[in-house]
N, C-alpha and C. Protein backbone atom coordinates (compact mmCIF):
# COMPACT_ATOMS: atom_id res chain seq x y z
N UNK A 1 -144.25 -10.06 132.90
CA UNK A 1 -145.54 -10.14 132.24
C UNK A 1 -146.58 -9.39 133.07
N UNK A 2 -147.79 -7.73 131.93
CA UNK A 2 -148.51 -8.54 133.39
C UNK A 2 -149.45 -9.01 133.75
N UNK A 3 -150.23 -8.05 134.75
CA UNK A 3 -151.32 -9.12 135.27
C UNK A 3 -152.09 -9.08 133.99
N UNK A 4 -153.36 -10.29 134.37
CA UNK A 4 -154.60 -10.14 133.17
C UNK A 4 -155.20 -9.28 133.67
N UNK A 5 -156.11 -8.87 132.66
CA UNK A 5 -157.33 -7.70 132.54
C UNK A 5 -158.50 -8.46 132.46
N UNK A 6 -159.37 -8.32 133.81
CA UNK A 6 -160.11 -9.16 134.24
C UNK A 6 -161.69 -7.99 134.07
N UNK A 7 -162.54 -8.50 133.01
CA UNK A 7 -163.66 -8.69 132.36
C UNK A 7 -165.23 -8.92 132.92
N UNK A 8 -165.90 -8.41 133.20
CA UNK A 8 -167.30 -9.28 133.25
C UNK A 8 -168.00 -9.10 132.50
N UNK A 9 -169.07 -10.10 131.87
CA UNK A 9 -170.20 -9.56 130.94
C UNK A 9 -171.25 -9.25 131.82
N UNK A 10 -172.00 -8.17 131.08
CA UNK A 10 -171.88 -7.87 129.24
C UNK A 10 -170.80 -6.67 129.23
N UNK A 11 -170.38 -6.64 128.35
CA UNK A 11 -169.57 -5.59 127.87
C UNK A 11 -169.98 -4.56 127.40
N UNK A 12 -169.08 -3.25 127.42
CA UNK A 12 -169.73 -1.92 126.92
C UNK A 12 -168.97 -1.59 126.37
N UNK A 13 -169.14 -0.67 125.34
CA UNK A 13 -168.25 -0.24 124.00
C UNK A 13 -166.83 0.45 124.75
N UNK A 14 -166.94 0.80 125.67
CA UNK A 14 -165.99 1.31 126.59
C UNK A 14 -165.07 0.42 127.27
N UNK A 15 -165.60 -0.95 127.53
CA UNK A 15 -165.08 -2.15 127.76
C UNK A 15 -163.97 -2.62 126.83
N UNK A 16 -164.36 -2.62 125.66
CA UNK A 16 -163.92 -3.12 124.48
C UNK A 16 -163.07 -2.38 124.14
N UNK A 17 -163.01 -0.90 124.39
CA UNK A 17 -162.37 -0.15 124.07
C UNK A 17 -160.87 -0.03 124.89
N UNK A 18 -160.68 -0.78 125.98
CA UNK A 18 -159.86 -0.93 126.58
C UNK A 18 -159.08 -1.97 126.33
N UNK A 19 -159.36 -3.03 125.71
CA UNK A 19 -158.58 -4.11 125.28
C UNK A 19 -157.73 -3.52 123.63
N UNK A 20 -156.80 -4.76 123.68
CA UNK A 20 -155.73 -4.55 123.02
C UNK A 20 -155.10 -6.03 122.55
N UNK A 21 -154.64 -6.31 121.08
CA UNK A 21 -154.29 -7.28 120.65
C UNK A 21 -152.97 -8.15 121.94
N UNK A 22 -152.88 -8.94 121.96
CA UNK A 22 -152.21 -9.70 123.22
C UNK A 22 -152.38 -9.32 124.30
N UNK A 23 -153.30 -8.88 124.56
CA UNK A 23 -153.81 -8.81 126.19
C UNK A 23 -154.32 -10.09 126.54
N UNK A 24 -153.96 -10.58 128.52
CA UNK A 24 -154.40 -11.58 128.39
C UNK A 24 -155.41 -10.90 129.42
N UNK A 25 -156.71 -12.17 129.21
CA UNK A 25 -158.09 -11.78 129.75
C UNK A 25 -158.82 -12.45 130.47
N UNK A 26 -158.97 -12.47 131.38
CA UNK A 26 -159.93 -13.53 132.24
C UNK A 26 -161.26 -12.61 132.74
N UNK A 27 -162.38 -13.69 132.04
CA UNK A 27 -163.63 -13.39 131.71
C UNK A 27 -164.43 -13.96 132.59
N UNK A 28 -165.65 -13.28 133.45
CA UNK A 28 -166.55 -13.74 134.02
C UNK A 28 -167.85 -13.11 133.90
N UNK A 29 -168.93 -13.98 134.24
CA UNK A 29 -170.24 -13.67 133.88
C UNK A 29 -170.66 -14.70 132.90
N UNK A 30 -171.52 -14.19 132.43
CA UNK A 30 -172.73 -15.10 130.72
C UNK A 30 -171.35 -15.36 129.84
N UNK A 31 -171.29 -16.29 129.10
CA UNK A 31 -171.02 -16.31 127.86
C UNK A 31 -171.50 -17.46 126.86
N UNK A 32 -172.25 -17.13 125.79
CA UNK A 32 -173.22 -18.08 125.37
C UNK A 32 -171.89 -19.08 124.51
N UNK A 33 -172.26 -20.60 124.35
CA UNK A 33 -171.85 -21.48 123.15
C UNK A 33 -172.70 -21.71 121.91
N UNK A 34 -172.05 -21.35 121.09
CA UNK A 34 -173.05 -22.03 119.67
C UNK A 34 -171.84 -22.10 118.55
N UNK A 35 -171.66 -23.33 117.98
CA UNK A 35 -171.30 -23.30 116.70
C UNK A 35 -171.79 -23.34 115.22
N UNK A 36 -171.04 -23.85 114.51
CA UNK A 36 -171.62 -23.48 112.99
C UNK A 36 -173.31 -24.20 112.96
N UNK A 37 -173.60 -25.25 113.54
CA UNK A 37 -175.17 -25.25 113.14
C UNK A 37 -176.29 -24.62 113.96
N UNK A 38 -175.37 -24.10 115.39
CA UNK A 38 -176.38 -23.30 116.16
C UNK A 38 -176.40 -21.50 115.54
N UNK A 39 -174.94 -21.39 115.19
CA UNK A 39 -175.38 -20.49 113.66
C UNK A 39 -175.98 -20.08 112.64
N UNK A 40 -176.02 -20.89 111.91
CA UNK A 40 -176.85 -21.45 110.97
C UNK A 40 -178.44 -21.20 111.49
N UNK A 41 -178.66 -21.86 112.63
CA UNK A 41 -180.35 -21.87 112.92
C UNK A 41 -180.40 -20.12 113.20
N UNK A 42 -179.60 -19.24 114.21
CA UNK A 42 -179.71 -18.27 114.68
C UNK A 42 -180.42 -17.25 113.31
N UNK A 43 -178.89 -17.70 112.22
CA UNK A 43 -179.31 -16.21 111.40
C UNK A 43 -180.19 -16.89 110.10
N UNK A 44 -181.08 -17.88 110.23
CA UNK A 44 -182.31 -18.53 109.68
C UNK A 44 -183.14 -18.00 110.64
N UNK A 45 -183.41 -17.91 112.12
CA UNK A 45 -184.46 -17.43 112.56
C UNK A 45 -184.75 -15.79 112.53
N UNK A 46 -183.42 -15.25 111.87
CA UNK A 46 -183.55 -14.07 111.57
C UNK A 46 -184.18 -13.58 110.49
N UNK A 47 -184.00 -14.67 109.50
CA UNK A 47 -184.41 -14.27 107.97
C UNK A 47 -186.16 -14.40 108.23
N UNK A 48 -186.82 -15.01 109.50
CA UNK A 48 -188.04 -15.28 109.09
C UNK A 48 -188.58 -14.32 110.18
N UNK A 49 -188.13 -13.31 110.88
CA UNK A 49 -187.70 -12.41 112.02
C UNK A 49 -188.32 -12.40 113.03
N UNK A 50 -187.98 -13.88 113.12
CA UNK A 50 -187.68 -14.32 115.00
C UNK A 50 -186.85 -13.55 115.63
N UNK A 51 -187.07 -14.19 117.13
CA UNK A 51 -186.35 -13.75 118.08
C UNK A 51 -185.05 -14.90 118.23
N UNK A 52 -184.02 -13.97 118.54
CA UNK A 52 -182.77 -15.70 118.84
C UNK A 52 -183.33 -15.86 120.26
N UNK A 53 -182.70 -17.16 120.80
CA UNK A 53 -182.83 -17.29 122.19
C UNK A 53 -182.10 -16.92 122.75
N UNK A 54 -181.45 -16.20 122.45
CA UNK A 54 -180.72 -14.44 123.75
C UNK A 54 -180.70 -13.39 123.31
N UNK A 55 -180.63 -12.63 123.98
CA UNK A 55 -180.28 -10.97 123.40
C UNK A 55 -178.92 -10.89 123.88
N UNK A 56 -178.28 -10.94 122.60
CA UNK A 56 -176.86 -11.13 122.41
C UNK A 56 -176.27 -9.54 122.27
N UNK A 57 -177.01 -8.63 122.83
CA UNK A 57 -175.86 -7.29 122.80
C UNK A 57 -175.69 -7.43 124.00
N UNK A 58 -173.94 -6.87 123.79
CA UNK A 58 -172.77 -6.59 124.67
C UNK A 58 -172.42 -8.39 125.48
N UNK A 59 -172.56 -9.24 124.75
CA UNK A 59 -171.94 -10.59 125.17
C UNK A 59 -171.45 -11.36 124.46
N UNK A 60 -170.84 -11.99 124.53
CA UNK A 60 -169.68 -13.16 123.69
C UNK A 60 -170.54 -14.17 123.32
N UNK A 61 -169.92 -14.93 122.63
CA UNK A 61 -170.23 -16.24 121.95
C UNK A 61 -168.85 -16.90 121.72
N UNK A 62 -168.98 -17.97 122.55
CA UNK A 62 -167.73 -19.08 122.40
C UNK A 62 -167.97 -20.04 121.48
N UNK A 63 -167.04 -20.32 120.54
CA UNK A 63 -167.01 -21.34 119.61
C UNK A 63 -166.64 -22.93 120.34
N UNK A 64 -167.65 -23.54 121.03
CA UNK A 64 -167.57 -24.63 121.65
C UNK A 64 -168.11 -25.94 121.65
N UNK A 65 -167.53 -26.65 120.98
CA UNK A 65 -168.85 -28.18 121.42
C UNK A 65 -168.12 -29.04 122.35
N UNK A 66 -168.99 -28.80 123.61
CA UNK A 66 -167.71 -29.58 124.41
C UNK A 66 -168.60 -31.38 124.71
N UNK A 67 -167.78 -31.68 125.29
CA UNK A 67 -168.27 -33.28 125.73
C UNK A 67 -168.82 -33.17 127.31
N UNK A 68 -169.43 -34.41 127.04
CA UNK A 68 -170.09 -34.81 128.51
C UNK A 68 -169.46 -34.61 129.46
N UNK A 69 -170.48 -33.73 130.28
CA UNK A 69 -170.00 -33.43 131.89
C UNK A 69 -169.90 -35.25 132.37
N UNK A 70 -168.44 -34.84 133.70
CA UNK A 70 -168.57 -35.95 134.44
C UNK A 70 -169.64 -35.58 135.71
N UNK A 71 -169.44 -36.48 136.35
CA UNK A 71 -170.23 -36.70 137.57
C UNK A 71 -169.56 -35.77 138.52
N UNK A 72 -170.92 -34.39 139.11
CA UNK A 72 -169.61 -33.45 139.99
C UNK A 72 -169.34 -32.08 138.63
N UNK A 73 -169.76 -32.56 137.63
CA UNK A 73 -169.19 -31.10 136.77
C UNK A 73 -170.02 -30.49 135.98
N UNK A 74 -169.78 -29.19 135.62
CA UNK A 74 -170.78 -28.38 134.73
C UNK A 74 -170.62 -28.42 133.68
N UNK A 75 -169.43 -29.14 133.13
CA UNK A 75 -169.20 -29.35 131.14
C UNK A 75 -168.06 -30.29 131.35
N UNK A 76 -167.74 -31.17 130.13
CA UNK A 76 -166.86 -31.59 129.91
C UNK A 76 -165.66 -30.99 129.35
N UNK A 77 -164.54 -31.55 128.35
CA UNK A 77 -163.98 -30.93 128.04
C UNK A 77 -164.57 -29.62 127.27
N UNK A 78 -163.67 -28.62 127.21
CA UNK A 78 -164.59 -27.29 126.38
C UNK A 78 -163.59 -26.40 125.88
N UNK A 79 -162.75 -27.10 124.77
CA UNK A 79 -161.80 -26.49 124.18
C UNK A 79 -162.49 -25.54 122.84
N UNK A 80 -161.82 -24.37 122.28
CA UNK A 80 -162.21 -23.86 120.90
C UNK A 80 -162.43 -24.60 119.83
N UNK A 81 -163.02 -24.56 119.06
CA UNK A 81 -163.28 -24.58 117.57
C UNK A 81 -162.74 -23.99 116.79
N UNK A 82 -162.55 -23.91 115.68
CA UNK A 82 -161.81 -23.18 114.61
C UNK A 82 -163.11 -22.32 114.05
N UNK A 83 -162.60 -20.79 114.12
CA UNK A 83 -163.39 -19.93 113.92
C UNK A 83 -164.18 -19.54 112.78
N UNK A 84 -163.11 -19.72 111.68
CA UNK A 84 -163.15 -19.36 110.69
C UNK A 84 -165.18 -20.33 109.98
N UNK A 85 -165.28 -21.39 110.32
CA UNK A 85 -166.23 -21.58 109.96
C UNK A 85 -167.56 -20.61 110.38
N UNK A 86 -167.70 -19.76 111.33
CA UNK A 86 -168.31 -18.82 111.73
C UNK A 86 -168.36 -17.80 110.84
N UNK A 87 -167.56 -17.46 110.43
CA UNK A 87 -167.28 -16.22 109.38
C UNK A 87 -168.56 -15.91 108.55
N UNK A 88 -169.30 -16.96 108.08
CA UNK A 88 -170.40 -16.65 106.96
C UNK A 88 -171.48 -15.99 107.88
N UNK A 89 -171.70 -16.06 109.10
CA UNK A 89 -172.51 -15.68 110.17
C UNK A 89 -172.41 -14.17 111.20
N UNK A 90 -170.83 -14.43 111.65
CA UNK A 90 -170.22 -13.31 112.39
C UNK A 90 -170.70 -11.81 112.19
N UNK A 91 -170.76 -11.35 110.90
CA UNK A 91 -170.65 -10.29 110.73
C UNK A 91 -172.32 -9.62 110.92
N UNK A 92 -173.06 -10.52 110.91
CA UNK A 92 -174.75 -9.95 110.97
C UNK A 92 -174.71 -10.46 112.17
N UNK A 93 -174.14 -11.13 113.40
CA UNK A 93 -174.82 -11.15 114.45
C UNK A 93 -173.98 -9.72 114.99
N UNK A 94 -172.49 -9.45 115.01
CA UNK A 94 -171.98 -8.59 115.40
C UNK A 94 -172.81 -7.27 115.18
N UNK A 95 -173.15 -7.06 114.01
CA UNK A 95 -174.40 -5.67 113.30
C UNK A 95 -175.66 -5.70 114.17
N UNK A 96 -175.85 -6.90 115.35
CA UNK A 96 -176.80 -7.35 116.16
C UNK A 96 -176.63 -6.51 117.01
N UNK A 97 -174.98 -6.46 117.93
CA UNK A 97 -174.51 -5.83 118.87
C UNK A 97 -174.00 -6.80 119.87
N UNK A 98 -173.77 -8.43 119.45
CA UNK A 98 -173.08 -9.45 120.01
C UNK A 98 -171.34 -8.37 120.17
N UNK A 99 -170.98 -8.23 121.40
CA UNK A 99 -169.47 -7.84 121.52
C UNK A 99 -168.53 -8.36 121.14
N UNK A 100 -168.62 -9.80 121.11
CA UNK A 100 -167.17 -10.53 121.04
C UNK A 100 -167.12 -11.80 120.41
N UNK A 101 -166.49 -12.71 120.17
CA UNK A 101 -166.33 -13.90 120.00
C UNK A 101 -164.77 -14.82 120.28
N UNK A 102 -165.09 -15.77 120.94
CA UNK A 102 -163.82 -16.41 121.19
C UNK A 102 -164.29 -17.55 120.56
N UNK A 103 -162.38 -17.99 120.17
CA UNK A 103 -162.54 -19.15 119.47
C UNK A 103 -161.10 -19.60 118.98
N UNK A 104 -160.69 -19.99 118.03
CA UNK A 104 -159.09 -20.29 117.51
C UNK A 104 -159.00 -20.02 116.50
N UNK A 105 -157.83 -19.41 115.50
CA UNK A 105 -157.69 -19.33 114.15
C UNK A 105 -158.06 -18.10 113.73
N UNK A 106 -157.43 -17.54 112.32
CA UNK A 106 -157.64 -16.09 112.23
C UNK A 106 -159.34 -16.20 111.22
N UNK A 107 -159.58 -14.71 111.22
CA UNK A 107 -160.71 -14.68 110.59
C UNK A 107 -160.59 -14.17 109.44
N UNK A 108 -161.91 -13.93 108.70
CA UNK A 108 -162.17 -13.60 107.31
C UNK A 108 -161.79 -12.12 107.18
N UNK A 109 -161.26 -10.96 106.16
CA UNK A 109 -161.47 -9.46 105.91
C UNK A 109 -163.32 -9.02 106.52
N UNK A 110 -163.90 -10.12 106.17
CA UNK A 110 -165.61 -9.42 106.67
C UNK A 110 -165.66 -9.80 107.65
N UNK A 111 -165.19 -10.45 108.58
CA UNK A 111 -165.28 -10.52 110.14
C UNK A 111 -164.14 -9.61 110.44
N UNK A 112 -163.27 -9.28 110.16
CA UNK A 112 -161.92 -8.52 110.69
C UNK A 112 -162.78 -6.71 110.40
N UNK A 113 -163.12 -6.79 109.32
CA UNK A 113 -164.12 -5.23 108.99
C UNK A 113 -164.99 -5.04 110.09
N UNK A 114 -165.77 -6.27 109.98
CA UNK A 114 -167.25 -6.04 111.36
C UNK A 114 -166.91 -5.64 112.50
N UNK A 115 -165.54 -6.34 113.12
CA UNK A 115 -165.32 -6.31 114.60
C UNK A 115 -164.90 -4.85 114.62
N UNK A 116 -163.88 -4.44 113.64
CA UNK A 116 -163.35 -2.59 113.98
C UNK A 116 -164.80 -1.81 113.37
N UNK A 117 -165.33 -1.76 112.60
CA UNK A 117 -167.18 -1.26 112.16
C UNK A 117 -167.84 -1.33 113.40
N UNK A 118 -168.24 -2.35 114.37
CA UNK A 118 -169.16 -2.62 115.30
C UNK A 118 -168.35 -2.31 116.89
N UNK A 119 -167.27 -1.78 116.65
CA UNK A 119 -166.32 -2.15 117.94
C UNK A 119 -166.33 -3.20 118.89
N UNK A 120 -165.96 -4.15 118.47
CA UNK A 120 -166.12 -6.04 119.08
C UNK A 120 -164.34 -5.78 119.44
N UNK A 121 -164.50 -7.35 119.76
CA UNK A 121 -163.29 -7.80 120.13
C UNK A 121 -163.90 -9.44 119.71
N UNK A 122 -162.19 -10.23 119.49
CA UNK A 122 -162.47 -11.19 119.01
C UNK A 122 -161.23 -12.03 120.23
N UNK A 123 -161.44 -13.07 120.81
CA UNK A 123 -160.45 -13.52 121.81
C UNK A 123 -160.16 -14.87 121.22
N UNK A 124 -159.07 -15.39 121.70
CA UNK A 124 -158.74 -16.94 121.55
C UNK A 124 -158.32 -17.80 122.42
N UNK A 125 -158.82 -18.66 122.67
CA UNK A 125 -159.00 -19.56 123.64
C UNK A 125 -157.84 -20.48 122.84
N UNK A 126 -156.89 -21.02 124.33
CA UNK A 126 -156.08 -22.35 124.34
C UNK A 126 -156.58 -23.23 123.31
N UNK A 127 -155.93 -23.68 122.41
CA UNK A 127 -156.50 -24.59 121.31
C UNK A 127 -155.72 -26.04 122.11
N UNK A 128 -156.46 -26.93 122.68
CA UNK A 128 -155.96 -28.57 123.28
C UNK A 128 -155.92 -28.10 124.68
N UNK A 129 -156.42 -27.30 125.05
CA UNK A 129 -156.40 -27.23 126.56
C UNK A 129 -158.05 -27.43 127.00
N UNK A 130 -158.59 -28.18 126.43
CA UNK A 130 -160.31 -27.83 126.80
C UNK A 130 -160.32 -28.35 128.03
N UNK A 131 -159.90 -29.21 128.57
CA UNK A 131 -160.26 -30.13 130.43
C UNK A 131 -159.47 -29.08 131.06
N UNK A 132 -159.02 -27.94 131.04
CA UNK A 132 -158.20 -26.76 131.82
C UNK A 132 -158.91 -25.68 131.95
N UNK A 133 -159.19 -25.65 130.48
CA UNK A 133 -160.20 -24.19 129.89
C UNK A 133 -162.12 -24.45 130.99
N UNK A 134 -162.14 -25.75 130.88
CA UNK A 134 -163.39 -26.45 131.47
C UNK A 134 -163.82 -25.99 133.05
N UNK A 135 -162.34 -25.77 133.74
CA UNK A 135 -162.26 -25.49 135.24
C UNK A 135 -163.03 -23.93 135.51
N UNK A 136 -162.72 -23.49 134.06
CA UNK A 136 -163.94 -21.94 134.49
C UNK A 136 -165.25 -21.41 134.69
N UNK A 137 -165.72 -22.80 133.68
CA UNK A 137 -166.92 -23.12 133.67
C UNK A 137 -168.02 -23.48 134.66
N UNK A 138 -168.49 -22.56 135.23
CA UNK A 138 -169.34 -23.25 136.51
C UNK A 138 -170.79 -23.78 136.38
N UNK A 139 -171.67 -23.15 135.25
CA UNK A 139 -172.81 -24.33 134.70
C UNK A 139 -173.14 -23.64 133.38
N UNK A 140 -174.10 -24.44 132.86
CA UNK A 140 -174.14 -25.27 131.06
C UNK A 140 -175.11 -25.50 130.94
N UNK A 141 -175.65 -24.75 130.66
CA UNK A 141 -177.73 -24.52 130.24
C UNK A 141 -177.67 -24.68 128.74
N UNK A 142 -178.37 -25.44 128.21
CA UNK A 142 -178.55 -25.91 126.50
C UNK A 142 -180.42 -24.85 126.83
N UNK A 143 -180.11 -23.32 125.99
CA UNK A 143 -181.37 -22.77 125.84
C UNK A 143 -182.23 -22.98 124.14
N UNK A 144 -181.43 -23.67 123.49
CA UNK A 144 -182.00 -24.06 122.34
C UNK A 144 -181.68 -25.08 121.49
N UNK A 145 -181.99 -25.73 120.68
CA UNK A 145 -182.13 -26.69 119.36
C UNK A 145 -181.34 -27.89 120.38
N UNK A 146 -181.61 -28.39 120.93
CA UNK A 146 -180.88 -29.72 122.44
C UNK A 146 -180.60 -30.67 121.35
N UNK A 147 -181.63 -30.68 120.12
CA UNK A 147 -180.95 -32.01 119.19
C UNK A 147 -179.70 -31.64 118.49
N UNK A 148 -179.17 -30.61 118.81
CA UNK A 148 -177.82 -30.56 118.23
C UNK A 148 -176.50 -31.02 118.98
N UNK A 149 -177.25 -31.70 120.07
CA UNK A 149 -176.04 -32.48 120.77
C UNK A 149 -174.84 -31.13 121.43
N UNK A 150 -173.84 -31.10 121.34
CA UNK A 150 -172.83 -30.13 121.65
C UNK A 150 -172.57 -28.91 120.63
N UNK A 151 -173.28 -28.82 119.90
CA UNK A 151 -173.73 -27.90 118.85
C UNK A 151 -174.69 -27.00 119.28
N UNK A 152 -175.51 -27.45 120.28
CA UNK A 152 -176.82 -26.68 120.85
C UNK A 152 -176.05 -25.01 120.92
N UNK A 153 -177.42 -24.38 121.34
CA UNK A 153 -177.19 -23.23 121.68
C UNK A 153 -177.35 -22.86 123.27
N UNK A 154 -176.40 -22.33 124.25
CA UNK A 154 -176.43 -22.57 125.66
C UNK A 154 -175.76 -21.77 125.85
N UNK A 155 -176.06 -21.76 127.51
CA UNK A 155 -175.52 -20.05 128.24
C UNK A 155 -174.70 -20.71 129.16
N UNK A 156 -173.27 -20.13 129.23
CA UNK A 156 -172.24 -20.91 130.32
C UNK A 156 -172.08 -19.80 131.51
N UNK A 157 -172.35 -19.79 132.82
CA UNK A 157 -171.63 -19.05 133.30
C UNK A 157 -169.56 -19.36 134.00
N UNK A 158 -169.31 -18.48 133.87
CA UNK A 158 -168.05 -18.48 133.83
C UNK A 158 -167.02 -17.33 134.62
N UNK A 159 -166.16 -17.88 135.11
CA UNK A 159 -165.14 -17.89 136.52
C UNK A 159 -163.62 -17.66 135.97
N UNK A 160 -163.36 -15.99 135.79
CA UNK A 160 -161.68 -16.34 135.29
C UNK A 160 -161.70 -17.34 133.90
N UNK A 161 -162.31 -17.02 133.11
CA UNK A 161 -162.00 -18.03 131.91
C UNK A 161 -161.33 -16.74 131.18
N UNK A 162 -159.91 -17.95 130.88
CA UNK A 162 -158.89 -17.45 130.18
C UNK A 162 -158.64 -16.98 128.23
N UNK A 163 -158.65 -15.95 127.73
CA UNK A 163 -158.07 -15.94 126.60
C UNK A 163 -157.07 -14.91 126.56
N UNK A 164 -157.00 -14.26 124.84
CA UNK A 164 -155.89 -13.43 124.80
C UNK A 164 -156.82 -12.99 123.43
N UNK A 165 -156.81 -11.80 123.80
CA UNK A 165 -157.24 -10.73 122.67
C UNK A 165 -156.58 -10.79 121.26
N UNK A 166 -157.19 -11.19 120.06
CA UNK A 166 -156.43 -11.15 119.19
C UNK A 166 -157.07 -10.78 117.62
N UNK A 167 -158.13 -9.61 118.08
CA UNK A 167 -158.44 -9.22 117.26
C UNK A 167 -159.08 -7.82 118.46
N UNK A 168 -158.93 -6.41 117.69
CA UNK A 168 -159.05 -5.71 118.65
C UNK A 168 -160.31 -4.57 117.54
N UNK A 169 -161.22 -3.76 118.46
CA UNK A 169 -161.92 -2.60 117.35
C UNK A 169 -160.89 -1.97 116.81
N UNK A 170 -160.05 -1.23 117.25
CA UNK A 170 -158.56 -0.86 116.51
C UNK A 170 -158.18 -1.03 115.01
N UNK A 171 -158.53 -2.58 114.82
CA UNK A 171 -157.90 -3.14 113.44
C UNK A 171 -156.86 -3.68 113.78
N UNK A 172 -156.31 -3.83 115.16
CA UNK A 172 -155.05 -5.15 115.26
C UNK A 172 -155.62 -6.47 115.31
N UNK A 173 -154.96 -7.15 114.53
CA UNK A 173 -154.70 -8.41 114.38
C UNK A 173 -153.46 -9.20 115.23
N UNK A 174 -153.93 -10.06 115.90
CA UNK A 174 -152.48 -10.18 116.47
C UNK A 174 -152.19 -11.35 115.93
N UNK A 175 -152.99 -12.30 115.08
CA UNK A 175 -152.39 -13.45 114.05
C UNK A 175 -151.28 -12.76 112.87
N UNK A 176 -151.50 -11.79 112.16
CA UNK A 176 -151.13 -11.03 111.38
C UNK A 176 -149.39 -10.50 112.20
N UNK A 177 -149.61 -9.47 113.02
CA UNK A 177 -148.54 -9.07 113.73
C UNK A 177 -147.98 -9.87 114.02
N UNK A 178 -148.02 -11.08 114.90
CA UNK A 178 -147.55 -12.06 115.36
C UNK A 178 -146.77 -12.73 114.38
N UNK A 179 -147.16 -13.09 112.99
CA UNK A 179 -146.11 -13.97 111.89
C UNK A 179 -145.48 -12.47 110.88
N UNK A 180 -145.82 -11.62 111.24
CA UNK A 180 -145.21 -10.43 110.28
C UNK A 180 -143.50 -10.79 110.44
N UNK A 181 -142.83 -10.70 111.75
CA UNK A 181 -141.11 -10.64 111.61
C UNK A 181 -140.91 -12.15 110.91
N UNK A 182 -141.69 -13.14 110.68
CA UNK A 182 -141.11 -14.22 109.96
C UNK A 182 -141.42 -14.24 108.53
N UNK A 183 -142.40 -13.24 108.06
CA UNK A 183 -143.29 -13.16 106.52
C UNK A 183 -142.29 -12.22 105.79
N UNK A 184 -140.89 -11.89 106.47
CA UNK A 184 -140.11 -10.57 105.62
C UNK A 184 -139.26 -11.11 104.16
N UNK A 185 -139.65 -11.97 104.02
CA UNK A 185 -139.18 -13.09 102.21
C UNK A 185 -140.09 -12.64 101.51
């Protein structure tokens, strides 16, 4: 196997351009959390044309609501989300110049279009590994909507946090490739 292809944000189209469907990746630097309702608020503060609370070109967005830090830690567990609920959102923050998104599960044709259109990358995080995935995490700033509990919108910095490329600017899919030798019926 080999080594990972080790990452820092922000990313540059040249960055991105180097990855490849099953590559594995260990990521360091910014990477913001927000899910579907810190979504939701983002591309609502767009329609009334606010500012989001980051300038999300050339950085990720992890699909995360994790649980309470213990005593001694910067997040609790902080496993993926299922992506696909992002989808109604993805494609206008990506047109933003957001690089990437990690998360679990394949995506929509209009997120799979955006990411090869915008040259993104889309990664996936261990789905049940969140208290593992958590160890990369070194702190957990909530920079917006705090009443959304683990939904908020927040900036993680992050140490070797692990995924695997599985959506590439290219147009590989590696959900797709991956079940193709069993889909031959």
């Amino acid at each position: 196997m080999d080594e990972p292809r080790r990452i820092t944000t922000p990313l540059s189209k040249d960055d991105i351009k180097q990855l490849h469907i099953g590559d594995i990746v260990l990521i360091s630097g910014i990477v913001y959390a927000a899910r579907d309702a810190a979504h939701k608020r983002m591309v609502e503060a767009l329609d009334r044309g606010e500012e989001l609370p980051a300038d999300l070109r050339g950085q990720l967005v992890y699909y995360v609501g994790p649980t309470p830090a213990k005593p001694g830690q910067a997040i609790g567990s902080a496993g993926p989300t299922t992506s696909g609920r992002m989808d109604a959102y993805a494609p206008r923050l990506l047109d933003l110049g957001l690089a990437g998104m990690i998360g679990k599960g394949n995506r929509s044709a209009a997120v799979m279009e955006s990411i090869k259109k915008n040259c993104c990358v889309y990664f996936a995080a261990t789905g049940g590994a969140g208290a593992l995935i958590s160890r990369s995490i070194r702190k957990y700033t909530v920079l917006a909507w705090p009443e959304l509990g683990p939904e908020a919108f927040a900036e993680m910095e992050v140490v070797d946090f692990p995924v695997t490329v599985v959506a590439d600017c290219f147009g590989g899919d590696q959900y797709a490739e991956g079940s193709r030798p069993y889909c031959s019926i």
